[in-house]
Protein backbone atom coordinates (compact mmCIF):
# COMPACT_ATOMS: atom_id res chain seq x y z
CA UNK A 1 20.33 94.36 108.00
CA UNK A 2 21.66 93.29 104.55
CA UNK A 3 22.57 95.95 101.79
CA UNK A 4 24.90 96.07 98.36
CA UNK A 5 27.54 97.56 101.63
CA UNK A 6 27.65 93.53 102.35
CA UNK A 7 29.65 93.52 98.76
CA UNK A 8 32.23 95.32 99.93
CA UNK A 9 33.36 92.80 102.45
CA UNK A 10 33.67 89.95 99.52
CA UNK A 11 36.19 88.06 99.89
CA UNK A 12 37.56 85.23 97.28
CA UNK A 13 39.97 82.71 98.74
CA UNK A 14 42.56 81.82 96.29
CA UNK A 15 46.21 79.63 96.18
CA UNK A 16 48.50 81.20 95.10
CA UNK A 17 49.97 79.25 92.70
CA UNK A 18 46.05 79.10 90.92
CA UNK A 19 45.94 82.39 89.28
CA UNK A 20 44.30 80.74 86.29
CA UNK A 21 41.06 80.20 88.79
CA UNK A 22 42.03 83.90 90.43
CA UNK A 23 41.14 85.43 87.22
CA UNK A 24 38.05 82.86 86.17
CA UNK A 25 36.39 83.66 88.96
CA UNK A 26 36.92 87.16 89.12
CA UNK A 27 36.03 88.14 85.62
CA UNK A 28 32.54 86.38 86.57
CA UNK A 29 32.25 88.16 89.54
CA UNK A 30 32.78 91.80 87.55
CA UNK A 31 30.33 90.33 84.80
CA UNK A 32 27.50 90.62 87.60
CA UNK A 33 29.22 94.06 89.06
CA UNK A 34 30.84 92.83 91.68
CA UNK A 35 34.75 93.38 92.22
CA UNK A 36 36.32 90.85 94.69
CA UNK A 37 39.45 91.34 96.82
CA UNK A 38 41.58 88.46 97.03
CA UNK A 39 41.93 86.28 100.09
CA UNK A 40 45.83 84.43 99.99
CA UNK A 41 44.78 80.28 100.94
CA UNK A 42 46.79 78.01 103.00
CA UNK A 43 48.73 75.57 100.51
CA UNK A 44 48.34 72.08 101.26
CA UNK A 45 50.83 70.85 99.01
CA UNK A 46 53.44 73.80 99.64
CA UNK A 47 53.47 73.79 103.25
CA UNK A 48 55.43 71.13 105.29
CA UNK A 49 53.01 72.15 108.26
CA UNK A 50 50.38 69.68 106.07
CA UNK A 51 52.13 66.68 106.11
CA UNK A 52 50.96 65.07 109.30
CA UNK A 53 47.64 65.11 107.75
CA UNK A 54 48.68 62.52 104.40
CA UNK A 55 47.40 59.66 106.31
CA UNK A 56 44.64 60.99 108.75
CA UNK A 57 41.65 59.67 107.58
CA UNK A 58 39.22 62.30 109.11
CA UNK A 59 40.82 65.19 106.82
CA UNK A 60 43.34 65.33 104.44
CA UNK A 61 46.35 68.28 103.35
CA UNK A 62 44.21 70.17 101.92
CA UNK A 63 40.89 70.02 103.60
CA UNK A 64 43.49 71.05 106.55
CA UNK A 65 44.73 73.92 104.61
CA UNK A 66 40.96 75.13 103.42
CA UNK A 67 40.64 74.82 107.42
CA UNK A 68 42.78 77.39 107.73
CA UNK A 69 42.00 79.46 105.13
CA UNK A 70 38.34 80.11 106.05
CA UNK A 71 39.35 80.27 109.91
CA UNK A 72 41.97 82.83 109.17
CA UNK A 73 39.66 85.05 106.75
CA UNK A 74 36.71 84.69 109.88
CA UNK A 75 39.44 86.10 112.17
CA UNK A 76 40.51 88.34 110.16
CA UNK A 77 37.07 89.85 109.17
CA UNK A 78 36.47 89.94 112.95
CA UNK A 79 39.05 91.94 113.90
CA UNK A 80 38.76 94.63 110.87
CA UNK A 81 35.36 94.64 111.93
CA UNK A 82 34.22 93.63 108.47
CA UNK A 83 31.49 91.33 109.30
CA UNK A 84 28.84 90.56 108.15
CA UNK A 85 30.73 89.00 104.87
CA UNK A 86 30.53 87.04 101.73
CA UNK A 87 33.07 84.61 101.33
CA UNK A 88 33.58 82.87 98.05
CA UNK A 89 35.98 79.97 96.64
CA UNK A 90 37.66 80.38 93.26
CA UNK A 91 35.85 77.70 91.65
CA UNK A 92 32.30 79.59 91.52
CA UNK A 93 29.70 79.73 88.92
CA UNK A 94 27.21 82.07 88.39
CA UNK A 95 24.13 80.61 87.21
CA UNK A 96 22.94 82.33 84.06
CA UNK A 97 20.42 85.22 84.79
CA UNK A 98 21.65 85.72 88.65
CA UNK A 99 22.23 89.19 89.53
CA UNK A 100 22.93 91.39 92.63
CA UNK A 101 19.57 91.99 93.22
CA UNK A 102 18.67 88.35 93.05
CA UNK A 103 21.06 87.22 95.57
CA UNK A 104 20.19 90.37 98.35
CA UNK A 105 16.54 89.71 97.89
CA UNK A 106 17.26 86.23 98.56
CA UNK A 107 18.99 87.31 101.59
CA UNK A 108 16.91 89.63 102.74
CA UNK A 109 14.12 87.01 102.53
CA UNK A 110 16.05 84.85 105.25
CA UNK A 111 14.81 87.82 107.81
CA UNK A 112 17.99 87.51 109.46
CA UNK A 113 20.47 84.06 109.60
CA UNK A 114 23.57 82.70 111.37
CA UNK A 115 25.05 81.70 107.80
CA UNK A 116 23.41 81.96 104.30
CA UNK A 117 24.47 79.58 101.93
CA UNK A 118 24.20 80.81 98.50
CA UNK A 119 25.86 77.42 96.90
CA UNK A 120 25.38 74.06 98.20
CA UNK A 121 25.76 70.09 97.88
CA UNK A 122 24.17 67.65 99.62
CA UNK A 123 21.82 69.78 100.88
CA UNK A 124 19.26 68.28 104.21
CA UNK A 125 16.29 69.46 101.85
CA UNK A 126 15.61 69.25 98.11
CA UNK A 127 16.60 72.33 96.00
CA UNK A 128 13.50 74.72 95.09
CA UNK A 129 12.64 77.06 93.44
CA UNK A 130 9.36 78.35 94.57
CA UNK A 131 10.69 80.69 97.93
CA UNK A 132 13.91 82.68 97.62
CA UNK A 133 15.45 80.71 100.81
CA UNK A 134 14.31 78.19 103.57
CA UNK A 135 16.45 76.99 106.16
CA UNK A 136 18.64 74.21 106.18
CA UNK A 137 22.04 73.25 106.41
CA UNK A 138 24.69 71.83 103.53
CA UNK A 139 28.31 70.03 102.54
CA UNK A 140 30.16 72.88 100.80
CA UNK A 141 31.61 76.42 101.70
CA UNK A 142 32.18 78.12 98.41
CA UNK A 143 29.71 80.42 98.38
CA UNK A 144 28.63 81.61 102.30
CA UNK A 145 27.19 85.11 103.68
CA UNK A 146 28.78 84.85 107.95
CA UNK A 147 27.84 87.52 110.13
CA UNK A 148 29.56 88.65 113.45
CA UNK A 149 28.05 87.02 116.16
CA UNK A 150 28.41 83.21 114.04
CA UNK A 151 32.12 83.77 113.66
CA UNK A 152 32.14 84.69 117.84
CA UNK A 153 30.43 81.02 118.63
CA UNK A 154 32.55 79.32 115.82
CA UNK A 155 36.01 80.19 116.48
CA UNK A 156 35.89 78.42 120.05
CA UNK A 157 34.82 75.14 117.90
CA UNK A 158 37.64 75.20 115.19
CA UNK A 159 40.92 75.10 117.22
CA UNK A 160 42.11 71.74 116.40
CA UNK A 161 42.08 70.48 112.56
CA UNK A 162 40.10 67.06 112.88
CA UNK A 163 37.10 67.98 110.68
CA UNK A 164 36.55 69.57 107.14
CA UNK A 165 35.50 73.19 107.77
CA UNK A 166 32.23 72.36 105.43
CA UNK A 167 31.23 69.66 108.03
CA UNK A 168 32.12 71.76 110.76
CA UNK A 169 29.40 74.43 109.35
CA UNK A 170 27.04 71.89 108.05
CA UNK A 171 27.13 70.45 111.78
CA UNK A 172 26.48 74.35 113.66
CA UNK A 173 23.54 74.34 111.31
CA UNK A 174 22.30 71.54 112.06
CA UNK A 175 21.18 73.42 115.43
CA UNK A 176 21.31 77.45 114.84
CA UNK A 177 19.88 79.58 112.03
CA UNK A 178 20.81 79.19 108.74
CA UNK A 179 19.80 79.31 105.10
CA UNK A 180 20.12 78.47 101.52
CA UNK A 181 19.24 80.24 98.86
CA UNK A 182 16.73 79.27 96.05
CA UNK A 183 18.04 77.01 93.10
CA UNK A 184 18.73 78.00 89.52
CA UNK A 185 20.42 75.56 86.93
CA UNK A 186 23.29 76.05 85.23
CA UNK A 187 24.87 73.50 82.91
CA UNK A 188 27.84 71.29 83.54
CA UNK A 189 27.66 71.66 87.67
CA UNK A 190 26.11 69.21 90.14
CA UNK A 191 25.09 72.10 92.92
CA UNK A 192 22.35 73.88 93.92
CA UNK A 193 21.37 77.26 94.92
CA UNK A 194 22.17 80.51 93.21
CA UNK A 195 26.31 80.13 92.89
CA UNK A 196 27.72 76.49 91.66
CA UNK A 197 30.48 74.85 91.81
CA UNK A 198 33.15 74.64 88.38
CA UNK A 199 33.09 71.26 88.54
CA UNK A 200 35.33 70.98 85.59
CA UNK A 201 38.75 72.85 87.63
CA UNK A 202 41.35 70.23 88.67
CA UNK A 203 41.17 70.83 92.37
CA UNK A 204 43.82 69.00 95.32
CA UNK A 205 41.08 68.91 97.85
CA UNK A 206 38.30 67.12 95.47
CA UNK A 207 41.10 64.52 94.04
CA UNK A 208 42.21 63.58 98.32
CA UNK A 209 38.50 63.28 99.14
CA UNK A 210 38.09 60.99 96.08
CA UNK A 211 41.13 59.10 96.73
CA UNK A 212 39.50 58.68 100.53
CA UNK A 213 36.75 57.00 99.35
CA UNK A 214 38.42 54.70 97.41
């Protein structure tokens, strides 16, 4: 049962050498009314843990470190019995218009979910605009509602690093409940849904992936 209580378990996951995109984020966050609490990220550049990953070709430093980060935060959510929660990454966008009530009516619609995907890429359906969610699964974890009983079934799946946590999720979805939100544009992103992407932030995760493909 999703209420405005679900806003008090927002988390933002954040380097912390990226204060710039700390405070970015944030400051669009309180625009809407919401005030995040900060969630420390793994460093994949700081940390010599990351190395072994420079050459793996199934996931990079810091797709290994954004591992981490999200498994840590579902832990730790889980044990403070703070679930269910929404979990942001510092590179959000509100698209112009979106409020709190737009985003818990869009959950509420759902009827109930595994994960609720407020943001996505590369969705398995088109983006719409004509329900306020469907279900379907999605590349990207920047903007994700988790509940209890998900994080229970996913931490037995994410104890070694060989996968992006996005295509870990996308890949649970792919057979359990889950849904994205309805789409609303906003200018200068390439995502769908209600939160976007800032495509425009120099990110060390985007720039491995695109050095990947090369």
């Amino acid at each position: 049962n999703i209420d405005r209580k679900i806003l008090d378990s927002l988390r933002e996951i954040n380097l912390d050498r990226r204060p710039d995109r700390w405070g970015k984020t944030r400051d669009r966050l309180q625009a809407i009314g919401i005030k995040p609490k900060r969630w420390s990220a793994n460093d994949g550049t700081k940390n010599v843990e990351y190395l072994r990953y420079k050459n793996n070709k199934k996931i990079s430093p810091s797709e290994a470190a954004c591992f981490d980060s999200h498994v840590n935060l579902w832990k730790h959510l889980y044990d403070t019995n703070a679930l269910p929660a929404l979990i942001f990454e510092d590179d959000i966008v509100i698209t112009p218009g979106t409020s709190i009530p737009d985003i818990l009516d869009a959950v509420r619609n759902s009827g109930g979910f595994d994960i609720f995907f407020l943001g996505y890429t590369y969705p398995d359906i088109d983006p719409f605009d004509d329900d306020l969610s469907r279900i379907g699964t999605t590349d990207g974890a920047h903007a994700y509602i988790i509940n209890r009983e998900t994080v229970a079934k996913l931490l037995p799946l994410v104890r070694e690093k060989n996968t992006p946590i996005d295509a870990i999720m996308k890949k649970y979805c792919s057979n359990n409940l889950c849904f994205l939100s309805h789409h609303k544009p906003a200018e200068n992103t390439q995502c769908s849904g209600l939160i976007h992407q800032d495509l425009g932030l120099t990110s060390d995760l985007l720039d491995e992936r695109r050095n990947r493909r090369k």
